[in-house]
Protein backbone atom coordinates (compact mmCIF):
# COMPACT_ATOMS: atom_id res chain seq x y z
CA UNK A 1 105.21 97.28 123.05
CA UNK A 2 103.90 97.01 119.32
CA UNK A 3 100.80 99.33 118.91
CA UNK A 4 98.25 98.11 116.87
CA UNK A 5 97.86 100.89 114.44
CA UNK A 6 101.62 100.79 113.63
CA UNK A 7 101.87 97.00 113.21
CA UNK A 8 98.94 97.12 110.84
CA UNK A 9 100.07 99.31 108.15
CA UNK A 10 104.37 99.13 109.52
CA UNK A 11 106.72 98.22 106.49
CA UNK A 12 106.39 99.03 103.53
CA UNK A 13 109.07 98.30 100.77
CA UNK A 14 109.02 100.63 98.03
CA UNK A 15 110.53 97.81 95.05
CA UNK A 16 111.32 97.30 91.91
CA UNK A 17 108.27 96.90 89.29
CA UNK A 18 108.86 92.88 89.45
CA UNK A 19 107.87 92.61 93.08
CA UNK A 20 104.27 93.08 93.86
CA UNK A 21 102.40 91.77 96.59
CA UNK A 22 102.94 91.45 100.07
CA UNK A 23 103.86 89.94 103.02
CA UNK A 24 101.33 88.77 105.69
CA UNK A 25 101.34 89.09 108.96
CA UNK A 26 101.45 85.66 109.27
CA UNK A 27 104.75 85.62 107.47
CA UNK A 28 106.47 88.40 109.02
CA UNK A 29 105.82 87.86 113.59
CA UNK A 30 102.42 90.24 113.45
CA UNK A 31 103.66 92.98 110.74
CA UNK A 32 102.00 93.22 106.84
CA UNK A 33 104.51 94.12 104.45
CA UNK A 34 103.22 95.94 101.25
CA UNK A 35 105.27 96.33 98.31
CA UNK A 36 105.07 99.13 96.08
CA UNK A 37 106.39 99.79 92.85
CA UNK A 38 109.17 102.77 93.01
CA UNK A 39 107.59 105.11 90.94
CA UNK A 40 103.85 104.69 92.30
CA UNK A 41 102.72 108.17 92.35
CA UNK A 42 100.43 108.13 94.96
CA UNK A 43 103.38 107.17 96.99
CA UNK A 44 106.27 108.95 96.24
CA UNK A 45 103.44 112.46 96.54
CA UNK A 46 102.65 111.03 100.34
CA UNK A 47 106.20 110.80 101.50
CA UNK A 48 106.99 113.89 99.93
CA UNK A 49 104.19 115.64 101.17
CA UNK A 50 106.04 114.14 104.85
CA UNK A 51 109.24 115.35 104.32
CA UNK A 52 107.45 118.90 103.73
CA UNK A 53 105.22 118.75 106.56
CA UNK A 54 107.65 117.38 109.24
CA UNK A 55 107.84 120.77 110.88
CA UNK A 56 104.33 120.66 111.75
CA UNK A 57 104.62 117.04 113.59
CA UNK A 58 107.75 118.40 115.55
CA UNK A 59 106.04 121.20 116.43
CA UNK A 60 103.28 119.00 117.95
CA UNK A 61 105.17 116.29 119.20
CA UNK A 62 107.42 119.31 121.56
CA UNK A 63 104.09 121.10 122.44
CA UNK A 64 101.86 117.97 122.91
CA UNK A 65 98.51 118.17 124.49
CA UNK A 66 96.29 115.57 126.47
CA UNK A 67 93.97 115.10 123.52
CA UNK A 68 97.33 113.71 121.09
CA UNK A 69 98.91 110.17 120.94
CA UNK A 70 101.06 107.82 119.45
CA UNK A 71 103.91 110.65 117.63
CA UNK A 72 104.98 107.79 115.26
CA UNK A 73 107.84 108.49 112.31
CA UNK A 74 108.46 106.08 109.47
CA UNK A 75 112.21 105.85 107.86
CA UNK A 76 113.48 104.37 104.70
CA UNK A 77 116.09 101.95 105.05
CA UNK A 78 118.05 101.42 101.34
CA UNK A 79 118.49 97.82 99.93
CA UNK A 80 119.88 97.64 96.75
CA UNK A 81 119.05 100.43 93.75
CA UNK A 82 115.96 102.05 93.33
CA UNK A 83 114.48 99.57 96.52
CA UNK A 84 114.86 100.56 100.33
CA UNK A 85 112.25 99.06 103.07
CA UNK A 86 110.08 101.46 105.08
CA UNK A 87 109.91 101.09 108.88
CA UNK A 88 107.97 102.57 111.40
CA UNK A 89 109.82 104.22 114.96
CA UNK A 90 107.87 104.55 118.06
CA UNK A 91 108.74 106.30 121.54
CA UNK A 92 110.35 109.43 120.19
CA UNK A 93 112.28 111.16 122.31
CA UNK A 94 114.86 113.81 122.32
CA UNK A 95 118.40 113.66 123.59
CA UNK A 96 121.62 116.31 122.55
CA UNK A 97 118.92 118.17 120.42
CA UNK A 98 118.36 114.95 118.12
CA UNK A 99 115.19 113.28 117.68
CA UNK A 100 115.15 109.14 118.36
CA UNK A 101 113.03 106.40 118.49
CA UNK A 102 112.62 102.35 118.98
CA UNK A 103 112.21 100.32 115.63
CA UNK A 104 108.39 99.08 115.84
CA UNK A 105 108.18 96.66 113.01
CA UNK A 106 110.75 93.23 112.32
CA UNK A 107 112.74 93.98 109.05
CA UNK A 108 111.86 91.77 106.42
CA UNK A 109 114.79 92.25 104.04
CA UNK A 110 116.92 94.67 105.99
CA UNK A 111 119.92 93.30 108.13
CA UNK A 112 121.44 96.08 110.00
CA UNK A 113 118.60 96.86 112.59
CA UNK A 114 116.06 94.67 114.24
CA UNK A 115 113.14 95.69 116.30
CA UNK A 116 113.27 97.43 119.09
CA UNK A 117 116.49 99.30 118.10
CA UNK A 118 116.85 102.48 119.02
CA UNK A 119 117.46 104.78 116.01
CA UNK A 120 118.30 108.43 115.16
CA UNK A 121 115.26 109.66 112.89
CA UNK A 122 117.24 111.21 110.53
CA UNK A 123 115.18 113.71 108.19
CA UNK A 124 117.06 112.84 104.97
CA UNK A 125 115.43 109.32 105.50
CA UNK A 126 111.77 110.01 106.64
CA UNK A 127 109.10 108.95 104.97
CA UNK A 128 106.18 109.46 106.97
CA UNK A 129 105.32 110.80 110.25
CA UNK A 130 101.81 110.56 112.07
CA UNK A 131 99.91 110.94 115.33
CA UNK A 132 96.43 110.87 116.78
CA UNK A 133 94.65 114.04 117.66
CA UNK A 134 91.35 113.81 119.03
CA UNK A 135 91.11 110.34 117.95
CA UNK A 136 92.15 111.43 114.21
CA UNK A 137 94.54 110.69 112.52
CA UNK A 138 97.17 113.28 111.53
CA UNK A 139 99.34 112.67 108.79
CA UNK A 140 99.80 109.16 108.04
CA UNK A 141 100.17 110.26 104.36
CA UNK A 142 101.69 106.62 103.25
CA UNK A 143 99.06 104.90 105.34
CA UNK A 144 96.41 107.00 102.93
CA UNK A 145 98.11 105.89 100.21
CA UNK A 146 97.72 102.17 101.29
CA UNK A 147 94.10 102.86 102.68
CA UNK A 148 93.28 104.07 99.32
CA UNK A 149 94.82 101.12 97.87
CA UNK A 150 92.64 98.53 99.58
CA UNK A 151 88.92 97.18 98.72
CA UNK A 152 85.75 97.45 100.83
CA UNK A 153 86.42 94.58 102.85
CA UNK A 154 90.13 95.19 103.74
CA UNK A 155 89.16 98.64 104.65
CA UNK A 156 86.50 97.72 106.75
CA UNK A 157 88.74 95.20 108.46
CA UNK A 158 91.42 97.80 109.08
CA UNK A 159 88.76 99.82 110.51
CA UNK A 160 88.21 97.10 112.93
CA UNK A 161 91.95 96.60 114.20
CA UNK A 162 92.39 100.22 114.26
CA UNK A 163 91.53 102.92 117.45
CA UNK A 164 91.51 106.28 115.76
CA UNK A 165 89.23 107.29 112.46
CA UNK A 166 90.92 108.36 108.97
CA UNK A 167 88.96 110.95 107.40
């Protein structure tokens, strides 16, 4: 099952400086696809601020309480240089010590998975990682980025589709 907060904000492809724009949901089976330029600051700071956080998410992901929901990771996928497509993975679990989870967004320009794969989350490739904590968000550092990114209306329409608060 898609969840809503995922499919709102799920791939993001981090492009070259000729490719702006992005692809609705009408375009892409229920998924917006953002493109961002490779060396947007805001962007590259969120996923870095990820990779140096991911610690805390395992942490909270083994140790769960009732009050959390919705352990999501996002992974980069590479396409050619300096692009790669961003994906969201759902349903994390562990097996042999290793962290998985399924695909939760259709590729839009990446071939070798489809939704609902089951993947490795492999730390070398994460980009994000978020949950929902008392009906909070926690982390979602790319989907601040994007959040930032968007004008009165689009943010008050994402607040709409959306079941936990960003602060």
């Amino acid at each position: 099952m898609k969840w809503l907060f995922v499919t709102i904000v799920s791939v993001c492809i981090i492009a070259c400086k000729e490719k702006k724009g992005y692809v609705s949901k009408e375009e892409n089976n229920g998924d917006e696809v953002y493109n961002i330029v490779s060396d947007d600051e805001a962007m590259n700071n969120a996923i870095m601020q990820a990779k140096t956080t991911f610690g805390q998410f395992l942490a909270a992901f083994e140790n769960s309480e009732s009050n959390m929901r919705n352990f999501t990771v996002k992974l980069r996928f590479p396409l050619e240089e300096n692009s790669a497509e961003h994906m969201w993975l759902s349903e994390l679990f562990h097996k042999d010590k290793k962290l998985y989870g399924v695909l939760d967004s259709d590729p839009v320009n990446v071939t070798t998975v489809k939704w609902g794969d089951t993947l490795e989350v492999k730390t070398e490739f994460l980009s994000d990682w978020m949950y929902v904590k008392n009906e909070k968000l926690v982390g979602g550092y790319t989907v601040r980025v994007l959040y930032d990114k968007m004008d009165a209306a689009e943010k008050k329409s994402f607040r709409n589709e959306i079941d936990f608060e960003i602060e």
